[in-house]
Protein backbone atom coordinates (compact mmCIF):
# COMPACT_ATOMS: atom_id res chain seq x y z
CA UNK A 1 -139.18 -236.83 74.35
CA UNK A 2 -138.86 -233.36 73.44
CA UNK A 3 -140.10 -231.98 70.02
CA UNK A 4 -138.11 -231.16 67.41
CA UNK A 5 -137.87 -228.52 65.54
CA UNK A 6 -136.19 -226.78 62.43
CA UNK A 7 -136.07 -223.06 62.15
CA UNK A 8 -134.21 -221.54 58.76
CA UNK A 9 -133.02 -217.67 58.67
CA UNK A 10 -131.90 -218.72 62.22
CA UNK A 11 -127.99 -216.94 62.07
CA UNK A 12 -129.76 -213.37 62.92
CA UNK A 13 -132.64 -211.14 63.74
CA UNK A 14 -135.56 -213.02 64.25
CA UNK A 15 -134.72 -216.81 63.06
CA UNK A 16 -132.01 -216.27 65.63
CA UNK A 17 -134.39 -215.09 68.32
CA UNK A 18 -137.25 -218.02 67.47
CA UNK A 19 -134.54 -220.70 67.96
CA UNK A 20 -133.36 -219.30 71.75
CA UNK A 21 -137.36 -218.91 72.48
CA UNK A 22 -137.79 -222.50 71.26
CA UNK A 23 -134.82 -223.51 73.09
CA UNK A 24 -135.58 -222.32 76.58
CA UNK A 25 -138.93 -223.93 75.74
CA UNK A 26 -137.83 -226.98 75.83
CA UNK A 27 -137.41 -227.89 72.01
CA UNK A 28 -134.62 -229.69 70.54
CA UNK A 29 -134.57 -227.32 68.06
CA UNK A 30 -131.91 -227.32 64.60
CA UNK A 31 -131.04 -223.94 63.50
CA UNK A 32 -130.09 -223.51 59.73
CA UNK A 33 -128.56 -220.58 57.74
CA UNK A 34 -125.55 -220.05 55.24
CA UNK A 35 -123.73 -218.63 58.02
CA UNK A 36 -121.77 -221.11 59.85
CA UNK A 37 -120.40 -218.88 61.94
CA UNK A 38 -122.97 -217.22 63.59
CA UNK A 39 -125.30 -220.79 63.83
CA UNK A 40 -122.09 -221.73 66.46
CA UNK A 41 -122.43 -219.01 68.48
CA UNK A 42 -126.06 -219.01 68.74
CA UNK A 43 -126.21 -222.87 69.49
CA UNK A 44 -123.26 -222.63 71.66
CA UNK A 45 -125.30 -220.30 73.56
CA UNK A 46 -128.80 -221.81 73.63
CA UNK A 47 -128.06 -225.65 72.92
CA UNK A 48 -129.24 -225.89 69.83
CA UNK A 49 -127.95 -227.92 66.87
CA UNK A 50 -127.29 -226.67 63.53
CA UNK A 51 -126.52 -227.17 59.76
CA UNK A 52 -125.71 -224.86 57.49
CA UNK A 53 -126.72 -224.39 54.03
CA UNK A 54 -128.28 -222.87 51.08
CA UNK A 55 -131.40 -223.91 51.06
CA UNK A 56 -132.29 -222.17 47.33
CA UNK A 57 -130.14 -224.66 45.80
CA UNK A 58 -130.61 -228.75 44.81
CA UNK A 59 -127.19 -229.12 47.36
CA UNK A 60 -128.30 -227.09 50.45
CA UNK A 61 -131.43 -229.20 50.81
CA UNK A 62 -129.69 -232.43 50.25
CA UNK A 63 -127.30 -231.37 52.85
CA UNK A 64 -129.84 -230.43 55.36
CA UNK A 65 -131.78 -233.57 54.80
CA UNK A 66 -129.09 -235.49 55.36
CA UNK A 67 -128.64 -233.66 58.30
CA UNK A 68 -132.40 -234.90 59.91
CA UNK A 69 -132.30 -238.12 58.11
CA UNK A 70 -129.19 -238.84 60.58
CA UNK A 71 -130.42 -236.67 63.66
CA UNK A 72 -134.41 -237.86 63.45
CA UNK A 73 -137.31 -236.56 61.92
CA UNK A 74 -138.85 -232.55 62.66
CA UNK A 75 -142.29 -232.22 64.09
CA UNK A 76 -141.89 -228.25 63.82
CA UNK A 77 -140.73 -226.06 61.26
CA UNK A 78 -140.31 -222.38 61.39
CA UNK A 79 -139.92 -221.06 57.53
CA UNK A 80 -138.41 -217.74 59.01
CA UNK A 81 -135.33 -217.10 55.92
CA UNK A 82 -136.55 -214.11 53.65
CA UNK A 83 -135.36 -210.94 53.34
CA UNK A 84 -135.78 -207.71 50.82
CA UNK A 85 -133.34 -205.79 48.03
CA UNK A 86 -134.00 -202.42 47.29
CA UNK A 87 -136.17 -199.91 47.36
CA UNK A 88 -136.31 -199.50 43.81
CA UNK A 89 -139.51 -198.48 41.84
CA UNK A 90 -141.16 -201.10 39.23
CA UNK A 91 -140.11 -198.97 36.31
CA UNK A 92 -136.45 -199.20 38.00
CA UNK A 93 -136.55 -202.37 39.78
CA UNK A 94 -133.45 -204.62 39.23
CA UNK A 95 -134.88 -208.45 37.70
CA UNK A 96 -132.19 -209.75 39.10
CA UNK A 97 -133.48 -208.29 42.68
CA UNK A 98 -136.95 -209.74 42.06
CA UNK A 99 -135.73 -212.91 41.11
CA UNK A 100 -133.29 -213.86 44.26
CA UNK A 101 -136.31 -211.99 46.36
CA UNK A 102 -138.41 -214.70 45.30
CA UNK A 103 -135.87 -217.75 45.35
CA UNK A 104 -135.43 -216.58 48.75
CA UNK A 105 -139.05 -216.10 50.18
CA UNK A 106 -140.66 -218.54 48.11
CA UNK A 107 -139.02 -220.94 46.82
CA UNK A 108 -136.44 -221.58 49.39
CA UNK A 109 -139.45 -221.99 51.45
CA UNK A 110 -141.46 -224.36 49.46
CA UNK A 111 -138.12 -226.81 49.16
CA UNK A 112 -137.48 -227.01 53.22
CA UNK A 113 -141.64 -227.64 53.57
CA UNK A 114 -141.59 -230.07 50.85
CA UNK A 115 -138.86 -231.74 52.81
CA UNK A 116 -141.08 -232.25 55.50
CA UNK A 117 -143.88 -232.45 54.60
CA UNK A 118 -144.00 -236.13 54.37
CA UNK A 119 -143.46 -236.91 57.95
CA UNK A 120 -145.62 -234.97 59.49
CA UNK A 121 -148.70 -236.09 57.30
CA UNK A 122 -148.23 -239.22 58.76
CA UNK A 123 -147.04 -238.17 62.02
CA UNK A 124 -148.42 -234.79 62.66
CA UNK A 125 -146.41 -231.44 63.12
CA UNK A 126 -146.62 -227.48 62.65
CA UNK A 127 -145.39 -225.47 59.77
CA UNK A 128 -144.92 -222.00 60.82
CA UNK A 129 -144.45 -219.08 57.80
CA UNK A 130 -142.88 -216.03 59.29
CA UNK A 131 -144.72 -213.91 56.25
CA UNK A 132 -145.10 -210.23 56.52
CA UNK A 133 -147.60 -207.58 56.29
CA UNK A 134 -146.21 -206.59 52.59
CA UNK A 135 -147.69 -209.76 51.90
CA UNK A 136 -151.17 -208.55 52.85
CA UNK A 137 -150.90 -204.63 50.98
CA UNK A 138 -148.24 -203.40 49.19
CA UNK A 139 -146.32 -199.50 49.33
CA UNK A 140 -144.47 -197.45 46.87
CA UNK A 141 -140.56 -198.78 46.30
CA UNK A 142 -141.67 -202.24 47.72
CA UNK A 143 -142.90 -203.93 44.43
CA UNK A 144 -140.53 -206.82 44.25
CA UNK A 145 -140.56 -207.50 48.10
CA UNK A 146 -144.08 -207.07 48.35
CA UNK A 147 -144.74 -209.39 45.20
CA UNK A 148 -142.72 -212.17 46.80
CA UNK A 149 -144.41 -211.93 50.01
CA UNK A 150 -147.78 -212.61 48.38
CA UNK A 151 -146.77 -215.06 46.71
CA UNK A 152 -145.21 -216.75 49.81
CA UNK A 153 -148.47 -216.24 51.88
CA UNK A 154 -150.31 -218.74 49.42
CA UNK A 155 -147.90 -221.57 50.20
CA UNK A 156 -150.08 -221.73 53.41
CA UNK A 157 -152.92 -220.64 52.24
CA UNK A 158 -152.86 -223.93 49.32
CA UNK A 159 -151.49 -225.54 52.08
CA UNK A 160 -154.25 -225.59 54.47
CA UNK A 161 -156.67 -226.49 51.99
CA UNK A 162 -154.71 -229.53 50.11
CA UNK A 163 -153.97 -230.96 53.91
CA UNK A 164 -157.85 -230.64 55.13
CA UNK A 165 -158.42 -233.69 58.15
CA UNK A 166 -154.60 -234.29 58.07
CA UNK A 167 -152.99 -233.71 61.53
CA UNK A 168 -150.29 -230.78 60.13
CA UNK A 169 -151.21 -227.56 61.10
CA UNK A 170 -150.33 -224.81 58.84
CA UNK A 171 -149.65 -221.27 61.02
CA UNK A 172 -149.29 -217.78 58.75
CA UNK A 173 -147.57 -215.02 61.27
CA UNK A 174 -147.16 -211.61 59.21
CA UNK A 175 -145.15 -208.60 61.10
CA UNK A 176 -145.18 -205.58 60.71
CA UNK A 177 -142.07 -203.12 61.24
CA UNK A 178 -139.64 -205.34 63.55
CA UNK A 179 -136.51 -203.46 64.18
CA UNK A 180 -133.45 -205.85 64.05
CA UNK A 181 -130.10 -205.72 63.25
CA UNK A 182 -129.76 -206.41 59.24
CA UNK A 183 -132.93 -206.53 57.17
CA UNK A 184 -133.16 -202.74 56.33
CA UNK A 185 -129.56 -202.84 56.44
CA UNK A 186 -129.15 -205.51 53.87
CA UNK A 187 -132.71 -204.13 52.01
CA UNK A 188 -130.52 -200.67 51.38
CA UNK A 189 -127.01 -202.07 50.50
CA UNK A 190 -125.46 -201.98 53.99
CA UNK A 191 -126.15 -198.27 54.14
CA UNK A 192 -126.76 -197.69 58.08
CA UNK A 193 -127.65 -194.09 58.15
CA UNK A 194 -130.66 -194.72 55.70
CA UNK A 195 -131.07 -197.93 57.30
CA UNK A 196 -131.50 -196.40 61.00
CA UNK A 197 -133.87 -193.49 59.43
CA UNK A 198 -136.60 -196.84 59.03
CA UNK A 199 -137.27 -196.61 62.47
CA UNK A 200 -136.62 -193.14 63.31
CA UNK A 201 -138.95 -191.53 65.72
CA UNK A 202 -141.33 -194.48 65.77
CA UNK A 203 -141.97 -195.46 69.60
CA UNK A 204 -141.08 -199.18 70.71
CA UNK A 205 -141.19 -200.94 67.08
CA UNK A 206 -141.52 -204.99 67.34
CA UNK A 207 -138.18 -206.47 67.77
CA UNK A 208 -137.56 -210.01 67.25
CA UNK A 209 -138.09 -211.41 70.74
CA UNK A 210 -141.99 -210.51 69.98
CA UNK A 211 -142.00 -212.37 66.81
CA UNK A 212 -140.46 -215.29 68.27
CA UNK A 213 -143.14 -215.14 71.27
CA UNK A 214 -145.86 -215.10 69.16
CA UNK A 215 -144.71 -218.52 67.52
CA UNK A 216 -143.90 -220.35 70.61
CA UNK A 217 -147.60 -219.71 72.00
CA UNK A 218 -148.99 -221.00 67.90
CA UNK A 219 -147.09 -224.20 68.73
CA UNK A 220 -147.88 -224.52 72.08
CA UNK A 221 -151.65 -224.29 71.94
CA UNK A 222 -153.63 -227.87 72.44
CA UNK A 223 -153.16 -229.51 69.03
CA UNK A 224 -157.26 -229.07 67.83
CA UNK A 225 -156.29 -225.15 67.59
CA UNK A 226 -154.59 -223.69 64.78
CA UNK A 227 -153.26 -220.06 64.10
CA UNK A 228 -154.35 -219.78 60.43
CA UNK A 229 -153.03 -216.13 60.04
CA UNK A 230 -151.60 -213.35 62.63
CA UNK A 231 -150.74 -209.76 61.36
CA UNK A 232 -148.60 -208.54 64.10
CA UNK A 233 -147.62 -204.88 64.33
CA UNK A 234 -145.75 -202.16 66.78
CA UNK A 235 -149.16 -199.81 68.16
CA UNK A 236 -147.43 -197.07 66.50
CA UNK A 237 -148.37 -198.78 62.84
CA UNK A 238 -151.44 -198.61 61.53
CA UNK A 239 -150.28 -199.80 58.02
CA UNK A 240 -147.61 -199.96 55.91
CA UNK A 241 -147.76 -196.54 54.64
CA UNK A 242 -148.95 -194.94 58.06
CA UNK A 243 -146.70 -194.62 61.11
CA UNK A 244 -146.65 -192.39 63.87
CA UNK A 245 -143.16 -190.95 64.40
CA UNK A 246 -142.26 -188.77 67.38
């Protein structure tokens, strides 16, 4: 029987990449977003299931329990939802940013991995964290994004301690720049001209297909290896500050 697994942030970028890379794998694989709409193209393209919700709130994660308490248990989830507001400075930033910034990357992530959680310590499973590198070193405008990522990275980090001879493994991947269609785009208000100027003149950034690669090889290797932490970047990046741009 096929493994199953959950991916959320899956209606775009690289959620939507993980869950066709997963797919063609050979996972049953449940994609889950707000966007209904785009979850039925992408399964409708890959065979994937979906179920869409909010999964900050008490209701989205009822819903998408429901939705594997009728369907049958996960044995791999993918925490890939996140995202960034603003480029704001921390005298300027916006609490309001920082606050759905972090109900986003962390919490939203800690209520899908509680869901789980539960199974797969008696059953065994992965938990991948699709983190990023501004949750290893932070950069000027980036305070809110960058705060949230840390604090997302030590969901794992706890994680893999509390769950110590357990058969979960626990798998941090942290990108670097990964050019896709709306996270600078939503991270600067849907302006696409300052959006596009991220990547300008930077040879072959990552692109989603590369992220999702790297998590189907963490979840396919023989189950006495784990993938504690990854920090994957384009060769053009040495860090988040220092790019090379043609």
């Amino acid at each position: 029987m096929a493994k199953r697994a959950l991916v959320t942030g899956a209606s775009t970028g690289i959620g939507a990449a993980i869950v066709r890379s997963l797919c063609a794998a050979g996972y049953d694989v449940v994609a889950t977003a707000r966007r209904e709409d785009r979850l039925r193209e992408l399964t409708d393209r890959c065979g994937a299931t979906y179920v869409s919700a909010d999964f900050t709130t008490d209701e989205g994660i009822a819903k998408i329990s429901d939705f594997i308490s009728e369907t049958g248990p996960i044995d791999v989830l993918v925490n890939c939802a996140g995202g960034a507001l603003g480029v704001d400075s921390v005298s300027d930033g916006k609490v309001a940013d920082w606050q759905r910034m972090y109900e986003i990357n962390v919490l939203g992530t800690l209520r899908v991995t509680q869901l789980v959680l539960p199974y797969m310590r008696e059953n065994g499973g992965d938990i991948v964290f699709i983190s990023s590198t501004a949750g290893h070193a932070t950069y000027p405008g980036g305070g809110g994004y960058v705060a949230a990522k840390h604090a997302e990275r030590q969901i794992p980090a706890t994680l893999r301690l509390e769950l110590v001879g357990e058969p979960v493994r626990i798998i941090d991947i942290a990108p670097g720049m990964v050019k896709t269609e709306e996270f600078s785009l939503n991270r600067l208000r849907g302006d696409a001209q300052a959006a596009e100027k991220v990547y300008e003149g930077v040879e072959h950034p990552l692109v989603a297909e590369d992220v999702a690669e790297a998590v189907r090889w963490a979840v396919s290797l023989p189950v006495h290896i784990n993938i504690d932490s990854m920090i994957m970047r384009p060769v053009a990046q040495a860090s988040n500050t220092l790019v090379a741009r043609k």
